[in-house]
PDB file of N, CA and C in Angstrom:
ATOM      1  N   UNK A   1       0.852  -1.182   0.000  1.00  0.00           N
ATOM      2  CA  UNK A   1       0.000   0.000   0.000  1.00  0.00           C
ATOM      3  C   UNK A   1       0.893   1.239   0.000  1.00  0.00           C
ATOM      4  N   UNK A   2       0.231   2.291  -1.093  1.00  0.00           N
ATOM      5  CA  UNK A   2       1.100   3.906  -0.909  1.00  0.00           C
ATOM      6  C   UNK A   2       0.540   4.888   0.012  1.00  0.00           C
ATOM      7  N   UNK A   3       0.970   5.270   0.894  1.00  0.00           N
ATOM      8  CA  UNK A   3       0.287   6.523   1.033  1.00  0.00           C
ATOM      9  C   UNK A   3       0.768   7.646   1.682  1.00  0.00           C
ATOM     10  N   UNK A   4       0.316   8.494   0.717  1.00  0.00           N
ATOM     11  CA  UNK A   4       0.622   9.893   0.595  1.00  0.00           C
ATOM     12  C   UNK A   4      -0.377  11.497   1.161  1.00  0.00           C
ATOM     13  N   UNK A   5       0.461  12.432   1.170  1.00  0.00           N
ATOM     14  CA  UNK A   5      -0.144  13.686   1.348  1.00  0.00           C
ATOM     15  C   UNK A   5       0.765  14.145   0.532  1.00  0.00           C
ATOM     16  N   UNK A   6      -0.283  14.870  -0.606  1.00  0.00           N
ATOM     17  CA  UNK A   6      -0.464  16.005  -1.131  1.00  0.00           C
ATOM     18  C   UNK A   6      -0.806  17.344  -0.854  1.00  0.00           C
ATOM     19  N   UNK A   7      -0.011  18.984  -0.837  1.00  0.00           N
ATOM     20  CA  UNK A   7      -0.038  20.052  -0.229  1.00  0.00           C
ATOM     21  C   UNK A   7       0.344  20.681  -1.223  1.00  0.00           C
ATOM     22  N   UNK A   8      -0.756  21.694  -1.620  1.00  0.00           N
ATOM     23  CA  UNK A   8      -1.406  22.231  -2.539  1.00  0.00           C
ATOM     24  C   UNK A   8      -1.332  23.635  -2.245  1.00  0.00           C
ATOM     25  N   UNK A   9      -1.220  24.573  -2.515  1.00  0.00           N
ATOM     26  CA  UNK A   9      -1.017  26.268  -2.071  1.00  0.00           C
ATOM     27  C   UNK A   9      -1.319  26.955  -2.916  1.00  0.00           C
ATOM     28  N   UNK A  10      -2.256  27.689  -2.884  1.00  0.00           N
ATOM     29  CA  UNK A  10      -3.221  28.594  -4.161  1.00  0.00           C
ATOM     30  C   UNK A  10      -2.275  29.597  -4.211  1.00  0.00           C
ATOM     31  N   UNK A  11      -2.218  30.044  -5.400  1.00  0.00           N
ATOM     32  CA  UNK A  11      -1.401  31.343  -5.792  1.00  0.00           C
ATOM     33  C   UNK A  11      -2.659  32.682  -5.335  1.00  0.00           C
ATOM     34  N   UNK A  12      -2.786  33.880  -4.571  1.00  0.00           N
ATOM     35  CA  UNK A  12      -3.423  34.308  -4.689  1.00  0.00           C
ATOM     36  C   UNK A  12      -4.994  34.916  -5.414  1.00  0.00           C
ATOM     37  N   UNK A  13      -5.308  34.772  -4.318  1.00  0.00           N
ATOM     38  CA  UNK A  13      -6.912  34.934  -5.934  1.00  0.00           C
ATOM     39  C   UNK A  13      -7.310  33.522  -6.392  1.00  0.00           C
ATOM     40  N   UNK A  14      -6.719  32.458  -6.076  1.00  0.00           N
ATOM     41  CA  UNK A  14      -7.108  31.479  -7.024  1.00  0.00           C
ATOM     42  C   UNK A  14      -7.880  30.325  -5.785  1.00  0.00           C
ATOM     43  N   UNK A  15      -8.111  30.480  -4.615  1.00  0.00           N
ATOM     44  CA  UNK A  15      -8.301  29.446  -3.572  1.00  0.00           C
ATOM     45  C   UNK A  15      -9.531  28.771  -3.778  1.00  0.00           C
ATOM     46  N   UNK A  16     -10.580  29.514  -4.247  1.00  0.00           N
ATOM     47  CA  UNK A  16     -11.918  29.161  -4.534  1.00  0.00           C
ATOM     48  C   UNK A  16     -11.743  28.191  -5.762  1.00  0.00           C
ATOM     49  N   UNK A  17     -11.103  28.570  -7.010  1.00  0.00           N
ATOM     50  CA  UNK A  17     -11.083  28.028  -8.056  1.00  0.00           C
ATOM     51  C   UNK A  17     -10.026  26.747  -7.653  1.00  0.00           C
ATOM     52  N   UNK A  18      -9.519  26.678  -7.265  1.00  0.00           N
ATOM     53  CA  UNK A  18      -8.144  25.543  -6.775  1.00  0.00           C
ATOM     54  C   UNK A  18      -9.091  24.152  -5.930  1.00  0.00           C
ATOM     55  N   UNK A  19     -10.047  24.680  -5.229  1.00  0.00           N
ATOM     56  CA  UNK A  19     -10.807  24.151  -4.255  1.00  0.00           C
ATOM     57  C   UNK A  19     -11.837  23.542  -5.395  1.00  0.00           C
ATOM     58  N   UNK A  20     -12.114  23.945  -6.338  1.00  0.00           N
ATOM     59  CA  UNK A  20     -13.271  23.275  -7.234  1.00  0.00           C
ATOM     60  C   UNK A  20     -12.900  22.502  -7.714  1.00  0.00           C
ATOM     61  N   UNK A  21     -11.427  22.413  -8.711  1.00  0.00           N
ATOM     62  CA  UNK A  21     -10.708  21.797  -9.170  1.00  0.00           C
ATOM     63  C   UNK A  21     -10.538  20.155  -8.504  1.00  0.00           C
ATOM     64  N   UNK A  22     -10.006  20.658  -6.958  1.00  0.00           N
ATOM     65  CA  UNK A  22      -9.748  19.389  -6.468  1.00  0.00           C
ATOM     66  C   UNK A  22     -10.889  18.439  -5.973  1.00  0.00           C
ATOM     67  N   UNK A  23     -11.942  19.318  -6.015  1.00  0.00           N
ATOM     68  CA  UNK A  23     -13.536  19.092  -5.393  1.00  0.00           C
ATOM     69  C   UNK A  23     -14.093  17.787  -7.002  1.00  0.00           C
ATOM     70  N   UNK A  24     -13.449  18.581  -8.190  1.00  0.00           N
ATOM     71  CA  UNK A  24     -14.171  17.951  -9.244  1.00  0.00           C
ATOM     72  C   UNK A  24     -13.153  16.080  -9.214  1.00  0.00           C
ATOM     73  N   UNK A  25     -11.920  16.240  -8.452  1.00  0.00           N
ATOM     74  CA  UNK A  25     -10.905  15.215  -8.929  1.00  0.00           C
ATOM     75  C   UNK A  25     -11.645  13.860  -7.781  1.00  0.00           C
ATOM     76  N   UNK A  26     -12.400  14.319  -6.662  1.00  0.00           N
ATOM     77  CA  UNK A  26     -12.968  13.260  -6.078  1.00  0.00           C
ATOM     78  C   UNK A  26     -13.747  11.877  -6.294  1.00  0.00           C
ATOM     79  N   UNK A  27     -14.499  12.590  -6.858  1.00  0.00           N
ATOM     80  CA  UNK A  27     -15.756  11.181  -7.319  1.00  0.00           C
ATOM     81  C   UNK A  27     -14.681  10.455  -8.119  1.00  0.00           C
ATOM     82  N   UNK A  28     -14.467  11.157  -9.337  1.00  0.00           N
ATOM     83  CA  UNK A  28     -13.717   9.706 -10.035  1.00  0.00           C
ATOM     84  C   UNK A  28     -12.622   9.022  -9.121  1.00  0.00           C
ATOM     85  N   UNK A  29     -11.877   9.633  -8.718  1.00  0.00           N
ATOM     86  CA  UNK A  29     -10.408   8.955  -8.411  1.00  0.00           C
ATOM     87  C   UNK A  29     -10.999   7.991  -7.238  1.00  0.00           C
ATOM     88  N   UNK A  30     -11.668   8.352  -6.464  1.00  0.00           N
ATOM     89  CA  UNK A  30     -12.173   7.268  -5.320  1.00  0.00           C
ATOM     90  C   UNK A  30     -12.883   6.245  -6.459  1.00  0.00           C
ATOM     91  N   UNK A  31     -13.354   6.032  -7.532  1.00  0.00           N
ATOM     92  CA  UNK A  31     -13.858   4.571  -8.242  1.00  0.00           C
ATOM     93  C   UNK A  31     -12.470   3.939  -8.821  1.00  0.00           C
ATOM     94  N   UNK A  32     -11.738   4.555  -9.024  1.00  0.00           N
ATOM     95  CA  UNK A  32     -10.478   3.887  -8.920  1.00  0.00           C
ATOM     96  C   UNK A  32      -9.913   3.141  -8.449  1.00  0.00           C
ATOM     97  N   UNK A  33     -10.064   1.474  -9.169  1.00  0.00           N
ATOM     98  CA  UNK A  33     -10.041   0.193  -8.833  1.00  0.00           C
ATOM     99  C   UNK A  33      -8.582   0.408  -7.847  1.00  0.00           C
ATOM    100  N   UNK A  34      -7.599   0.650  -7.727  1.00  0.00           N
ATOM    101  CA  UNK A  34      -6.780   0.633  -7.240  1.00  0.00           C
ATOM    102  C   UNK A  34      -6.983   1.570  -5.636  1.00  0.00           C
ATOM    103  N   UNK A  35      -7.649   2.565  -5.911  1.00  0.00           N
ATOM    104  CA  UNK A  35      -8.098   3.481  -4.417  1.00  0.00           C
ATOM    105  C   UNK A  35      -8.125   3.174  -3.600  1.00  0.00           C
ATOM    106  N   UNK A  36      -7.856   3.261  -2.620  1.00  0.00           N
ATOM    107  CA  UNK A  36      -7.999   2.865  -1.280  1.00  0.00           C
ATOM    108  C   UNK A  36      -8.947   4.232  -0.329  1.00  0.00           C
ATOM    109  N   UNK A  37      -8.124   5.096  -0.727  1.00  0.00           N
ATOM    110  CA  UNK A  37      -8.605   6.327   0.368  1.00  0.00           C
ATOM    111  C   UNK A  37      -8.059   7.574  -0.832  1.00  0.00           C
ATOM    112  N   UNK A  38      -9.153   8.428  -1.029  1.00  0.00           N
ATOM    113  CA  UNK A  38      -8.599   9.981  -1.040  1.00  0.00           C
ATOM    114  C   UNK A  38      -9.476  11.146  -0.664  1.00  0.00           C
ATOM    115  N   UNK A  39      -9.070  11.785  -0.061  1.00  0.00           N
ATOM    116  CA  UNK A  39     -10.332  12.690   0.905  1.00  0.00           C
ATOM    117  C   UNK A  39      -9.376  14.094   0.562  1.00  0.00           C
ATOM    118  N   UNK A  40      -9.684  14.904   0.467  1.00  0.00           N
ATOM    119  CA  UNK A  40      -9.258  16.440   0.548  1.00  0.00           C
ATOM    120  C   UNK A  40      -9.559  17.543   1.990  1.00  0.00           C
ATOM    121  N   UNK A  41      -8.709  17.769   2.437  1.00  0.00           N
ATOM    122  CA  UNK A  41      -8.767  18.458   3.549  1.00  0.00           C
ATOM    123  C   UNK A  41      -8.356  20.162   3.379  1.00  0.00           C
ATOM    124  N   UNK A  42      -8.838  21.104   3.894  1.00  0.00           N
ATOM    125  CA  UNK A  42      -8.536  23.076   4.016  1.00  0.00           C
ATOM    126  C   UNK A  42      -7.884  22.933   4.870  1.00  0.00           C
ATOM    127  N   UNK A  43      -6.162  23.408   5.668  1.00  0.00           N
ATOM    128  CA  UNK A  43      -5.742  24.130   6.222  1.00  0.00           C
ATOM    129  C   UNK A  43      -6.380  24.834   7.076  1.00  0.00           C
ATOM    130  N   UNK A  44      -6.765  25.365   8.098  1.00  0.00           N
ATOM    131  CA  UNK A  44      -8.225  26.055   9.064  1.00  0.00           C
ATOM    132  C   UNK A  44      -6.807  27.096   9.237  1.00  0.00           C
ATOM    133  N   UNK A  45      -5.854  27.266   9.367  1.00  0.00           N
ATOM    134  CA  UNK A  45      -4.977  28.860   9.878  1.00  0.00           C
ATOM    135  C   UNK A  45      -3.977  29.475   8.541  1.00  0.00           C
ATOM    136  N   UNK A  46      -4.511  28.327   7.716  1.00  0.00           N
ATOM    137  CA  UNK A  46      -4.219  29.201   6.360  1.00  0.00           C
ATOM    138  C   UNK A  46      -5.000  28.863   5.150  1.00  0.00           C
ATOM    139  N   UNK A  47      -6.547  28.625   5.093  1.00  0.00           N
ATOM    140  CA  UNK A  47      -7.013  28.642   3.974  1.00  0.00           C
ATOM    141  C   UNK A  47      -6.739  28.589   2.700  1.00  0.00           C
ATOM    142  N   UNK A  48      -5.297  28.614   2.102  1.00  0.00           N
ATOM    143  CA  UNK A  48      -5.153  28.845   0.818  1.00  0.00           C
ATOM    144  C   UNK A  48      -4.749  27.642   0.712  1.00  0.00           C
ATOM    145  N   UNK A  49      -4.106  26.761   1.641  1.00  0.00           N
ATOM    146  CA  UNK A  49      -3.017  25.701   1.576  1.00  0.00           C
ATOM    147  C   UNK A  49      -4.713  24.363   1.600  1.00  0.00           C
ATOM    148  N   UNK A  50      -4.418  23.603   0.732  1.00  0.00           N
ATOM    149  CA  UNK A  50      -5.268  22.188   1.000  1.00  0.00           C
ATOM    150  C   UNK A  50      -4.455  20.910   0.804  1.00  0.00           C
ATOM    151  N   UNK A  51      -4.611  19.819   1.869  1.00  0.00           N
ATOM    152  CA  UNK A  51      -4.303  18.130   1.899  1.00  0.00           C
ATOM    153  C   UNK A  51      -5.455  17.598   0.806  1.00  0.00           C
ATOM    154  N   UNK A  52      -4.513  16.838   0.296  1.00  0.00           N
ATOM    155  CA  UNK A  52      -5.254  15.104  -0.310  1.00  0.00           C
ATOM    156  C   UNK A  52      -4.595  14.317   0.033  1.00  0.00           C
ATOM    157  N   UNK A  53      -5.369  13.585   1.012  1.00  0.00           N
ATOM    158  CA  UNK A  53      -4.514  12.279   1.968  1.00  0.00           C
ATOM    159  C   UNK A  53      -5.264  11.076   0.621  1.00  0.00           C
ATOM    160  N   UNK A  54      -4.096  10.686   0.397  1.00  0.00           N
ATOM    161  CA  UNK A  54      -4.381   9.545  -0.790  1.00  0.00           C
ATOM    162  C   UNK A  54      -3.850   7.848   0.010  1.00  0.00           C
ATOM    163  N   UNK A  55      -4.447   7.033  -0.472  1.00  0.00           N
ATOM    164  CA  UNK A  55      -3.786   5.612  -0.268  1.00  0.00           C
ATOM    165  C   UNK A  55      -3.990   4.786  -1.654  1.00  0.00           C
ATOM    166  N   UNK A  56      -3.248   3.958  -1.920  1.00  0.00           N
ATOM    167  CA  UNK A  56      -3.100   3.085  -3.270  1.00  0.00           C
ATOM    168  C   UNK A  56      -2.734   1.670  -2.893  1.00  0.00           C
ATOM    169  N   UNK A  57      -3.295   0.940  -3.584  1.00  0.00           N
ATOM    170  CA  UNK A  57      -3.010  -0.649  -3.339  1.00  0.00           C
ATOM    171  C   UNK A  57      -1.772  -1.037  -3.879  1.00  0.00           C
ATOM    172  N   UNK A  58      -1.123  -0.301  -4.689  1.00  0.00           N
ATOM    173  CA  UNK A  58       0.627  -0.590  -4.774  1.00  0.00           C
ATOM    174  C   UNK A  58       0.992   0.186  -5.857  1.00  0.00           C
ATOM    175  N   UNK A  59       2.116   0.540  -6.532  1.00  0.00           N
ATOM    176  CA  UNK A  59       2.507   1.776  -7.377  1.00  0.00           C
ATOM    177  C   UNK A  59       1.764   1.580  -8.631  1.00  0.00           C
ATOM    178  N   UNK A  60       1.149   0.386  -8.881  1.00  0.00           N
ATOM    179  CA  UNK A  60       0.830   0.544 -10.667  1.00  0.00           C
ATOM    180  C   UNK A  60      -0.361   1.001 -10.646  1.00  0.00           C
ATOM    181  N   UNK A  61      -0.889   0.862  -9.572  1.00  0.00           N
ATOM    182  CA  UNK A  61      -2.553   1.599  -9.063  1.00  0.00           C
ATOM    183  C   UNK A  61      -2.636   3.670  -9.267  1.00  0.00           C
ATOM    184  N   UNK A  62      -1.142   3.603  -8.649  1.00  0.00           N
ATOM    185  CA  UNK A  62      -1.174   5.356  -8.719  1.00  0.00           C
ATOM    186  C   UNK A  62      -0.621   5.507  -9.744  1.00  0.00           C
ATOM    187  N   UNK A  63       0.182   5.235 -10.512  1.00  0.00           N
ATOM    188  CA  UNK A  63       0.231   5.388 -12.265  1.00  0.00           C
ATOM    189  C   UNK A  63      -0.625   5.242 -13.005  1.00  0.00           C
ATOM    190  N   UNK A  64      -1.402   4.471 -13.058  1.00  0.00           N
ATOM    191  CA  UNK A  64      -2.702   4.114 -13.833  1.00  0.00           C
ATOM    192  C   UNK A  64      -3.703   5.606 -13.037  1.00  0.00           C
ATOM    193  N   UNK A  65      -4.114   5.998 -11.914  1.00  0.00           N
ATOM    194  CA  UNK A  65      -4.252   7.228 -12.183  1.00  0.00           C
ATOM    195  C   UNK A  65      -3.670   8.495 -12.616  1.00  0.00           C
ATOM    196  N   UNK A  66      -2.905   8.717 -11.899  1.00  0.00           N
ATOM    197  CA  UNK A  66      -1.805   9.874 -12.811  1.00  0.00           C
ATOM    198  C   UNK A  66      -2.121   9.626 -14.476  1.00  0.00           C
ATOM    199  N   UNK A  67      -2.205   8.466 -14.830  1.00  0.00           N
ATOM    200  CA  UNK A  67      -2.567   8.507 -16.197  1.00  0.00           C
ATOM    201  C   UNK A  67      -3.803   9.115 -17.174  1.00  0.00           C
ATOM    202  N   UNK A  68      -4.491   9.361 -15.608  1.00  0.00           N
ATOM    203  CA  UNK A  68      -6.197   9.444 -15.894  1.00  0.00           C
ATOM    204  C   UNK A  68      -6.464  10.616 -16.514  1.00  0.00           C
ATOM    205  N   UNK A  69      -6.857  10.773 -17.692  1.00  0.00           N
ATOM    206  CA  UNK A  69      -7.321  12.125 -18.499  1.00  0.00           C
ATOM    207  C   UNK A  69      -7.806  12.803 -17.992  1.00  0.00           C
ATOM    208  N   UNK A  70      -8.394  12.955 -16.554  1.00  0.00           N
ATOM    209  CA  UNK A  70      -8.883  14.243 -15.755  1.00  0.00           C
ATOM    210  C   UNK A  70      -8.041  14.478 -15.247  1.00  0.00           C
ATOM    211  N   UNK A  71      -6.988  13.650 -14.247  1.00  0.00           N
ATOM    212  CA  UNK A  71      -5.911  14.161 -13.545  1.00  0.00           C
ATOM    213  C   UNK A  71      -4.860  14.651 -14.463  1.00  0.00           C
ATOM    214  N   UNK A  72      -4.782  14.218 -15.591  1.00  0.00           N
ATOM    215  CA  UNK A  72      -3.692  15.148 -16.403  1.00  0.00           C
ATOM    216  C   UNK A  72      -4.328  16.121 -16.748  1.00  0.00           C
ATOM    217  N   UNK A  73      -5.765  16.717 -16.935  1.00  0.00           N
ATOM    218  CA  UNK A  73      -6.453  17.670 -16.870  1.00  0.00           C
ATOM    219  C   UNK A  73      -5.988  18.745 -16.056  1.00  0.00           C
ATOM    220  N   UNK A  74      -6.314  17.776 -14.885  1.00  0.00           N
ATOM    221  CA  UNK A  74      -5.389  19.017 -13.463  1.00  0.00           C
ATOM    222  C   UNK A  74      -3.891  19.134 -13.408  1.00  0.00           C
ATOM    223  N   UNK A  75      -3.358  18.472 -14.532  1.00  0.00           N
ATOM    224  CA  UNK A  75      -1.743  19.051 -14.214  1.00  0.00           C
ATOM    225  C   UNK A  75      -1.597  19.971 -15.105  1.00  0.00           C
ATOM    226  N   UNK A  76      -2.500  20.106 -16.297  1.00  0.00           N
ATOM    227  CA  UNK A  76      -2.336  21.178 -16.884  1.00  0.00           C
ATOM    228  C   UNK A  76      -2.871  22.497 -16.575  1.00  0.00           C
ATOM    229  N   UNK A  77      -3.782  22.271 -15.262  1.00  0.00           N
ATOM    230  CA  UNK A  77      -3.986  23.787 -14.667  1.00  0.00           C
ATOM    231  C   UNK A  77      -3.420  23.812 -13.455  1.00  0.00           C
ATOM    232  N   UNK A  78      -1.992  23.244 -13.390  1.00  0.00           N
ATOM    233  CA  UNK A  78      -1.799  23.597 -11.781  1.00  0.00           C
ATOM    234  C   UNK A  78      -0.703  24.938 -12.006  1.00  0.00           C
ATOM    235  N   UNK A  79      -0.053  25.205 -12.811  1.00  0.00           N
ATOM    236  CA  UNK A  79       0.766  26.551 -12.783  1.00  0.00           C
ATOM    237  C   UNK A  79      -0.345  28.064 -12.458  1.00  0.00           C
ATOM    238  N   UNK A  80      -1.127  27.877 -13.245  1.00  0.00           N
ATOM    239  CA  UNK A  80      -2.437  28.842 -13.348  1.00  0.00           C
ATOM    240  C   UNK A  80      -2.716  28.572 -11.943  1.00  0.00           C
ATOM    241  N   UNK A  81      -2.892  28.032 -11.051  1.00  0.00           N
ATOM    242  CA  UNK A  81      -3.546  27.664  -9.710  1.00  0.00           C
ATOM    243  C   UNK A  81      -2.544  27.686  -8.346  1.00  0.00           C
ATOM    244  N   UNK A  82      -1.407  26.844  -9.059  1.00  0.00           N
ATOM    245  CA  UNK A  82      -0.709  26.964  -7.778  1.00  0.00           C
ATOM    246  C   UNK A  82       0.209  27.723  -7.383  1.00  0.00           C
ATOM    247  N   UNK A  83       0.684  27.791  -6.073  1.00  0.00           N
ATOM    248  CA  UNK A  83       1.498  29.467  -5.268  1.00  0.00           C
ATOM    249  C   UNK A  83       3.476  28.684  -5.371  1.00  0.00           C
ATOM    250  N   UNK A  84       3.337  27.745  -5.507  1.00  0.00           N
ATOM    251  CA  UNK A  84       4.362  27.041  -5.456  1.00  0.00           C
ATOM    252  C   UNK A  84       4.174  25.235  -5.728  1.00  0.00           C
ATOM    253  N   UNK A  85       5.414  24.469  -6.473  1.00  0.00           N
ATOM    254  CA  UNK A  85       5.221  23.444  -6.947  1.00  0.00           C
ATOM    255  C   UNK A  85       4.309  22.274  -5.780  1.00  0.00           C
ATOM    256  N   UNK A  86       3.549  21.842  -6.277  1.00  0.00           N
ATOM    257  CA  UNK A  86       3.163  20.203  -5.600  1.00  0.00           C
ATOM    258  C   UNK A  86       3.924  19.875  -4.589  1.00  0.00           C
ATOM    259  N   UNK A  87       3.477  19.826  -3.449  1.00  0.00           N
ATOM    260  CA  UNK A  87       4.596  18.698  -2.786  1.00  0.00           C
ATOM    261  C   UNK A  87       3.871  17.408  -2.257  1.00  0.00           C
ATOM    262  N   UNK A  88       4.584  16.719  -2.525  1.00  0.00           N
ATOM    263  CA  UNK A  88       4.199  14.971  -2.181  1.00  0.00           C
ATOM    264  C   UNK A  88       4.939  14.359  -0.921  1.00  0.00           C
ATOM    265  N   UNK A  89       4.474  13.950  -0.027  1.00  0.00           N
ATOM    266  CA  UNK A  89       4.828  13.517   1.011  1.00  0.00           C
ATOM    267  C   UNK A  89       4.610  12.649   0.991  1.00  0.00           C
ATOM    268  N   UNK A  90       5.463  11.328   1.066  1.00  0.00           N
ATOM    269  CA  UNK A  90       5.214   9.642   1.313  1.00  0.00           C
ATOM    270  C   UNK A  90       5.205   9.423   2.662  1.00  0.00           C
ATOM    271  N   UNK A  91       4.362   8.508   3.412  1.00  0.00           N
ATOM    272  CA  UNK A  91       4.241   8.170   4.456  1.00  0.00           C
ATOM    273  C   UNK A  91       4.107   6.789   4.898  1.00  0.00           C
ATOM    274  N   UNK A  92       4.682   6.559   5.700  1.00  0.00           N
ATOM    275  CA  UNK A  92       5.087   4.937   6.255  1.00  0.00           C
ATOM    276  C   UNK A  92       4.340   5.070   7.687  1.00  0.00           C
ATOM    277  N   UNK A  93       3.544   3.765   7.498  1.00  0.00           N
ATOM    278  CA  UNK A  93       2.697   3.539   8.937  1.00  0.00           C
ATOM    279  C   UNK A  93       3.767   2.943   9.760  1.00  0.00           C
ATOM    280  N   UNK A  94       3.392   3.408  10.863  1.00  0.00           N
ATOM    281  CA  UNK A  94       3.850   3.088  12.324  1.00  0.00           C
ATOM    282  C   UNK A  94       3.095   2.131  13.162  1.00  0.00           C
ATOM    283  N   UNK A  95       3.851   1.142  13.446  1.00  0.00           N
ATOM    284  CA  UNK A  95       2.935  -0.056  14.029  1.00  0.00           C
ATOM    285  C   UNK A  95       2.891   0.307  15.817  1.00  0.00           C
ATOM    286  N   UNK A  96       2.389  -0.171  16.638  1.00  0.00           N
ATOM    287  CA  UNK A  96       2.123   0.143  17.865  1.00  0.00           C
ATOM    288  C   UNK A  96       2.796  -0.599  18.654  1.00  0.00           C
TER     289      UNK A  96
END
């Protein structure tokens, strides 16, 4: 399993429109045989900044989206949208 956070930072002016964007990337990517989890979260002390906590059943699952003609949709509006590049955070569970 992958999983990641995604941190997203609206270039001014653009938070509303950035927020629709990622609002429209939901429905599909969660039917995404490979999906596990992707939920989108707002920042509450800085509004501009938004999480997509993603999980994937193993790397060919998140390539096969990245491949997805809507999500390359959204890579072609992320300069127009974003305040600074994508950042991707990989995360490793911690057992108890």
């Amino acid at each position: 399993m992958i999983t990641l956070l995604a941190v997203l930072k609206a270039k001014p002016g653009q938070t509303d429109a950035l927020r629709k964007v990622l609002q429209g990337l939901l429905l599909p990517t969660r039917q995404e045989p490979g999906n596990l989890d992707y939920a989108l979260f707002q920042l509450r002390d800085a509004p501009d900044t938004f999480y997509m906590r993603e999980s994937w059943r193993d790397q060919q699952a998140l390539d096969e989206h990245i491949d997805q003609p809507y999500f390359q949709a959204f890579i072609g509006e992320m300069d127009s949208l974003l305040a600074e590049p994508l950042r991707l955070d990989y995360l490793t569970p911690v057992a108890p």
